[in-house]
PDB file of N, CA and C in Angstrom:
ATOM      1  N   UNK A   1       0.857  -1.166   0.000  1.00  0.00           N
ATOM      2  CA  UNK A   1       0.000   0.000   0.000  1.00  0.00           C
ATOM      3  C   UNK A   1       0.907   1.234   0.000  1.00  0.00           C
ATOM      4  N   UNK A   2       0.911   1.835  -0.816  1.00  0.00           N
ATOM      5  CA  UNK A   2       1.281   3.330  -1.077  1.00  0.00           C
ATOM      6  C   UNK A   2       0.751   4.120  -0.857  1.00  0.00           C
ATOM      7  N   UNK A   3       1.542   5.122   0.529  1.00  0.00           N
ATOM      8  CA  UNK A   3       0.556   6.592   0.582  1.00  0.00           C
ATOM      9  C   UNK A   3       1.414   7.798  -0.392  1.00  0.00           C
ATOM     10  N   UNK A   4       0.531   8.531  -1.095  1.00  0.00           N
ATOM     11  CA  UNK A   4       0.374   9.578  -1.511  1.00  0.00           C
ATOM     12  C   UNK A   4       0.723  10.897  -0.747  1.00  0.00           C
ATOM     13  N   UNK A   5       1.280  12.173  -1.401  1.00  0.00           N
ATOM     14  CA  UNK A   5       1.472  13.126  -0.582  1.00  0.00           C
ATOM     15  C   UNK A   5       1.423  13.962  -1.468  1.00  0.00           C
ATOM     16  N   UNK A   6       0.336  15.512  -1.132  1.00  0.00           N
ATOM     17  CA  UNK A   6       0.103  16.424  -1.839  1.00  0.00           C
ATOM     18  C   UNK A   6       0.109  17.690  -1.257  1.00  0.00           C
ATOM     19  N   UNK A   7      -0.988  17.687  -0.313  1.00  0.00           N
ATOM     20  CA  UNK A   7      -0.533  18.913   0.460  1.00  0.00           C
ATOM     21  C   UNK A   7      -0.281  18.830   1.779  1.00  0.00           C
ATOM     22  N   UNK A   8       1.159  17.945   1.712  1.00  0.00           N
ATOM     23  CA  UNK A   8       2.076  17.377   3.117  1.00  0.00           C
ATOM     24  C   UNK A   8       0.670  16.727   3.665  1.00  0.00           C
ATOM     25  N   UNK A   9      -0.437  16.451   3.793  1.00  0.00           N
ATOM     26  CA  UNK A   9      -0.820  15.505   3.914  1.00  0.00           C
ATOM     27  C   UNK A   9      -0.936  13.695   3.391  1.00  0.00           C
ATOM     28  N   UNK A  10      -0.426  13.161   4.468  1.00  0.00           N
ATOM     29  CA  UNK A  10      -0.854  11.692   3.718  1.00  0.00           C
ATOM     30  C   UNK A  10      -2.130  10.832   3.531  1.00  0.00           C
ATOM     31  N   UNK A  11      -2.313  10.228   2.204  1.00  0.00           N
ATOM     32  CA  UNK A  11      -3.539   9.535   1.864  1.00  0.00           C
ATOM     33  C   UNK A  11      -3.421   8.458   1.169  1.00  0.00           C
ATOM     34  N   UNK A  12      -4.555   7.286   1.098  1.00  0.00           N
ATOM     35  CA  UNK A  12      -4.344   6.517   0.708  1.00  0.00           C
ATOM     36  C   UNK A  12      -5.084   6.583  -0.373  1.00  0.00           C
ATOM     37  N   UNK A  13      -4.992   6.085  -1.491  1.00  0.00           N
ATOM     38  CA  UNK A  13      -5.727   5.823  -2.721  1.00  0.00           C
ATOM     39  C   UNK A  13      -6.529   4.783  -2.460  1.00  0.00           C
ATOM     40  N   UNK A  14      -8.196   4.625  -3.109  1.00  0.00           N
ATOM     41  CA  UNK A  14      -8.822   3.993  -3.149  1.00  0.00           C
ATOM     42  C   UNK A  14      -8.839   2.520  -3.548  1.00  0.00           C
ATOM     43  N   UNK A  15      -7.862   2.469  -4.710  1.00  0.00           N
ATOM     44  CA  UNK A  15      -7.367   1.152  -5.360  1.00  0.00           C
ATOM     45  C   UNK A  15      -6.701   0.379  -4.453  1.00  0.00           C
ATOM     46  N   UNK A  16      -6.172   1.396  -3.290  1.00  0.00           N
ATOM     47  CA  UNK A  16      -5.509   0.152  -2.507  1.00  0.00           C
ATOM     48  C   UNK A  16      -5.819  -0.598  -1.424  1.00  0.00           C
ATOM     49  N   UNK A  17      -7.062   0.152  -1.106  1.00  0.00           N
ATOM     50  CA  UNK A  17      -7.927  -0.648  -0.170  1.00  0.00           C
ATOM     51  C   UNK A  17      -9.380  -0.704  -0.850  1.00  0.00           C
ATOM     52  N   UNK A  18      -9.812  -0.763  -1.538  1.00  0.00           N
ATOM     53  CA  UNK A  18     -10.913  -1.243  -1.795  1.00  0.00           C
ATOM     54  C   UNK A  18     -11.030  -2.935  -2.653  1.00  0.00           C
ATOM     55  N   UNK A  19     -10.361  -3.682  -2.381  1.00  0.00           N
ATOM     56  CA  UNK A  19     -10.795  -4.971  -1.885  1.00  0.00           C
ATOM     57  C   UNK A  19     -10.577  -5.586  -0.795  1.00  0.00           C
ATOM     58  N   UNK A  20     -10.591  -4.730   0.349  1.00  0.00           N
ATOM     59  CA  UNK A  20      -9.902  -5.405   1.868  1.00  0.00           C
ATOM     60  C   UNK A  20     -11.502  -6.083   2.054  1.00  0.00           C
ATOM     61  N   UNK A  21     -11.455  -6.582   3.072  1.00  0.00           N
ATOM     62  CA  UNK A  21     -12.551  -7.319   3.155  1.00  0.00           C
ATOM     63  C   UNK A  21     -12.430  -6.787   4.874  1.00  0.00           C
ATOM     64  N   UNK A  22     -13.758  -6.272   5.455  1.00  0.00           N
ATOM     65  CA  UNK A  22     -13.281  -5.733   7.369  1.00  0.00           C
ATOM     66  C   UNK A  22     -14.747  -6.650   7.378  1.00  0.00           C
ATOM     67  N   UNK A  23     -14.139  -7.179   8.969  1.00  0.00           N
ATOM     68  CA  UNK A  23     -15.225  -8.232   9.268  1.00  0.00           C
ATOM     69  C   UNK A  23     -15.749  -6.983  10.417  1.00  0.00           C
ATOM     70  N   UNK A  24     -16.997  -6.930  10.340  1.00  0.00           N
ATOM     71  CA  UNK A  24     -17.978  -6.218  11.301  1.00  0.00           C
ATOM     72  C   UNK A  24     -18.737  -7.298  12.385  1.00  0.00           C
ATOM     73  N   UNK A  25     -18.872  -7.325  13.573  1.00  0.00           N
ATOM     74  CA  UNK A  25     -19.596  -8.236  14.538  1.00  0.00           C
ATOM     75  C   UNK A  25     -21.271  -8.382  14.368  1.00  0.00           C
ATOM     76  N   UNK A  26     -21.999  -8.895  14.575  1.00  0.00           N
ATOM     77  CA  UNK A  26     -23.001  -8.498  14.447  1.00  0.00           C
ATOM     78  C   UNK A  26     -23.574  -7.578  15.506  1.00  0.00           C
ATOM     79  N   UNK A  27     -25.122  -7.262  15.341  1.00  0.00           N
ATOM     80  CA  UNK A  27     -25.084  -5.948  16.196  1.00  0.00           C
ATOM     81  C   UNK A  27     -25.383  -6.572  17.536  1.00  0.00           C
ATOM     82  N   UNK A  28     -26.407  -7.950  17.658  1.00  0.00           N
ATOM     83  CA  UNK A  28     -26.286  -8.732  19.017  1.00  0.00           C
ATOM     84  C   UNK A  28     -24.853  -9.224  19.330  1.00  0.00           C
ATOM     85  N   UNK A  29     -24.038  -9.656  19.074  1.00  0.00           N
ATOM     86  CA  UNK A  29     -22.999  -9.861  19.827  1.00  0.00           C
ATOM     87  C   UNK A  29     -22.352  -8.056  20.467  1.00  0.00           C
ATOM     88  N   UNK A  30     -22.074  -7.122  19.449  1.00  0.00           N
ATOM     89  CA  UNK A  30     -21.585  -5.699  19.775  1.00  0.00           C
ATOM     90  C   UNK A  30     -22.069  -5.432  21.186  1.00  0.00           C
ATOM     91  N   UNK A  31     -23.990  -5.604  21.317  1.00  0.00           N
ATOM     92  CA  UNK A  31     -24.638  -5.373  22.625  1.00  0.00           C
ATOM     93  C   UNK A  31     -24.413  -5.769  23.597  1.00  0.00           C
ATOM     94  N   UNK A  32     -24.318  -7.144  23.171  1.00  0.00           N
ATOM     95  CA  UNK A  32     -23.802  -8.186  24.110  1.00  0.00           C
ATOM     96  C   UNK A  32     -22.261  -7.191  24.618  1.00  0.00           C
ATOM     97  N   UNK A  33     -21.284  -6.994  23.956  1.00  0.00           N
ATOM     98  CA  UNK A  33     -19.959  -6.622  24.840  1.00  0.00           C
ATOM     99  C   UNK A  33     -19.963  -5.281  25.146  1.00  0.00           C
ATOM    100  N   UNK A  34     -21.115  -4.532  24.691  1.00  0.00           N
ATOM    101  CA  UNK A  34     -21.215  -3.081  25.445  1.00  0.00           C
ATOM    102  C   UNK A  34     -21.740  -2.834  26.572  1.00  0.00           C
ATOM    103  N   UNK A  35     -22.744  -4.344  26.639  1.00  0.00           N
ATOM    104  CA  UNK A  35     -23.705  -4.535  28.187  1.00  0.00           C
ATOM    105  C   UNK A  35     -22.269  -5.136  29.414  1.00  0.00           C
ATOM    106  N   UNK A  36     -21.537  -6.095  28.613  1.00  0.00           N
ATOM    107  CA  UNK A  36     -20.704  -6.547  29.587  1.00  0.00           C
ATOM    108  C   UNK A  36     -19.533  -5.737  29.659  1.00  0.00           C
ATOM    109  N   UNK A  37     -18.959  -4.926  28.836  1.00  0.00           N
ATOM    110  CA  UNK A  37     -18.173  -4.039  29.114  1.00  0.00           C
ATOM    111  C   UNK A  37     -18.429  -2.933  30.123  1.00  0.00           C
ATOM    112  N   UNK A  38     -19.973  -2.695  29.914  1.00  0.00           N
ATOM    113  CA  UNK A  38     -20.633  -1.391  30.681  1.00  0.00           C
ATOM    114  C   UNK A  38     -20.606  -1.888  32.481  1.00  0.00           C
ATOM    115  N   UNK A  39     -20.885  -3.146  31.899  1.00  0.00           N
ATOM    116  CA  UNK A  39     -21.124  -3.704  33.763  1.00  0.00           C
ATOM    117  C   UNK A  39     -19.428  -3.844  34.454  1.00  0.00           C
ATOM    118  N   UNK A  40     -18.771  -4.195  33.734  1.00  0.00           N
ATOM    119  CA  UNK A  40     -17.481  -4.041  34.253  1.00  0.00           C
ATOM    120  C   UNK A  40     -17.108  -2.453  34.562  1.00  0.00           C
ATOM    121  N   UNK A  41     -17.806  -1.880  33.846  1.00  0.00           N
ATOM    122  CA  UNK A  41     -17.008   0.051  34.657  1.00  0.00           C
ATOM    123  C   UNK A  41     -17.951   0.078  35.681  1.00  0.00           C
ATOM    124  N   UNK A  42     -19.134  -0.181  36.258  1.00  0.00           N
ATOM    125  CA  UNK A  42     -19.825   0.254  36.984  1.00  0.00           C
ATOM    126  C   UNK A  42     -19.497  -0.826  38.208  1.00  0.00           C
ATOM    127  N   UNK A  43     -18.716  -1.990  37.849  1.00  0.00           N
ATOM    128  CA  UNK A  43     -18.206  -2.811  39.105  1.00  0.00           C
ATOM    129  C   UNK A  43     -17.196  -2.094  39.768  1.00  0.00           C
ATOM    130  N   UNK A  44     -16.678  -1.501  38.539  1.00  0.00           N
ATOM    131  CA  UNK A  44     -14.831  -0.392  39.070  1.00  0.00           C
ATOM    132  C   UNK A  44     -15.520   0.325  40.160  1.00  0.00           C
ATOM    133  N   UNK A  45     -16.183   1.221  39.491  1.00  0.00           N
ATOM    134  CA  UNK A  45     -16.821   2.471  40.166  1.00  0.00           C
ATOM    135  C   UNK A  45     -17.173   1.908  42.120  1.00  0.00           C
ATOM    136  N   UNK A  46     -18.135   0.853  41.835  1.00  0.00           N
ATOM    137  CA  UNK A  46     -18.251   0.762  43.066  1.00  0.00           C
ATOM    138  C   UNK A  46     -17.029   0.400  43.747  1.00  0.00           C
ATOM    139  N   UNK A  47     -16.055  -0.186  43.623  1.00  0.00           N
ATOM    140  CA  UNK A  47     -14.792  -0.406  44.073  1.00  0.00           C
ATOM    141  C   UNK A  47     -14.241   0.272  44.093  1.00  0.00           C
ATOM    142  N   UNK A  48     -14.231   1.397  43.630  1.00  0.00           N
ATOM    143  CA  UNK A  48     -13.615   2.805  43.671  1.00  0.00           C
ATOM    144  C   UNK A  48     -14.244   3.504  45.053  1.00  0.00           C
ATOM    145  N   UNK A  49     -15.380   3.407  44.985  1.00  0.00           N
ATOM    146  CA  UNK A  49     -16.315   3.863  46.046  1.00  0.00           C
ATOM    147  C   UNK A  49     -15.816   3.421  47.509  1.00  0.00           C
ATOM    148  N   UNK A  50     -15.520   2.040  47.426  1.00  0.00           N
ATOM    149  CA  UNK A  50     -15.602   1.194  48.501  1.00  0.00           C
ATOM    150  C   UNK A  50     -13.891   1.647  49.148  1.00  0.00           C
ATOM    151  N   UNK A  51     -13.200   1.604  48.203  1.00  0.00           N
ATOM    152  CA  UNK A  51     -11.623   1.881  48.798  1.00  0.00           C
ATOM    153  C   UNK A  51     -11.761   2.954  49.370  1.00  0.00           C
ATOM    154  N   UNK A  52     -12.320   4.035  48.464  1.00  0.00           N
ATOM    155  CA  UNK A  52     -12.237   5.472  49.140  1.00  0.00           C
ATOM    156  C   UNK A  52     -12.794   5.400  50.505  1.00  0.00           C
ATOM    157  N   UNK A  53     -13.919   4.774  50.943  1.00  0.00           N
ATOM    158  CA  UNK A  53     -14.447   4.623  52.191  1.00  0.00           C
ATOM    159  C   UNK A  53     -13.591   3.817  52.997  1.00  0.00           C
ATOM    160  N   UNK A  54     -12.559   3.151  52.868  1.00  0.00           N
ATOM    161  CA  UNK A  54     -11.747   2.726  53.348  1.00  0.00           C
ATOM    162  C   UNK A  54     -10.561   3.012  53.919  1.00  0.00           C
ATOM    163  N   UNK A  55     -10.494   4.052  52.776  1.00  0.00           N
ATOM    164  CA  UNK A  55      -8.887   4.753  53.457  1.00  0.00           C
ATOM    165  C   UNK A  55      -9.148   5.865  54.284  1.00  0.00           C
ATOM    166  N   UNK A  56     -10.386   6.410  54.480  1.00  0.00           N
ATOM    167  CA  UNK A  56     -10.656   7.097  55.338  1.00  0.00           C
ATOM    168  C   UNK A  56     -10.320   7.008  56.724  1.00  0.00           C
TER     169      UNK A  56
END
């Protein structure tokens, strides 16, 4: 892949990625790891909570 340079910006030409193939998740699995990702910050949080009450 060759980038291009015109106005000191770099770019890629279309020819050189337009047969990549990008695998996308579906949108139930995506939910699925935004619900379990989401529940993991809000486990932090309370553990965040809990230390602070601790070191007090």
């Amino acid at each position: 892949m060759w980038l291009k340079t015109g106005s000191g910006l770099p770019n890629i030409q279309k020819p050189s990625i337009e047969n990549y193939v990008v695998h996308i998740p579906s949108l139930e699995y995506q939910k699925r790891s935004a619900n379990y990702l989401n529940s993991l910050c809000d486990a932090l949080e309370i553990y965040k909570k809990e230390l602070q009450l601790i070191k007090k």
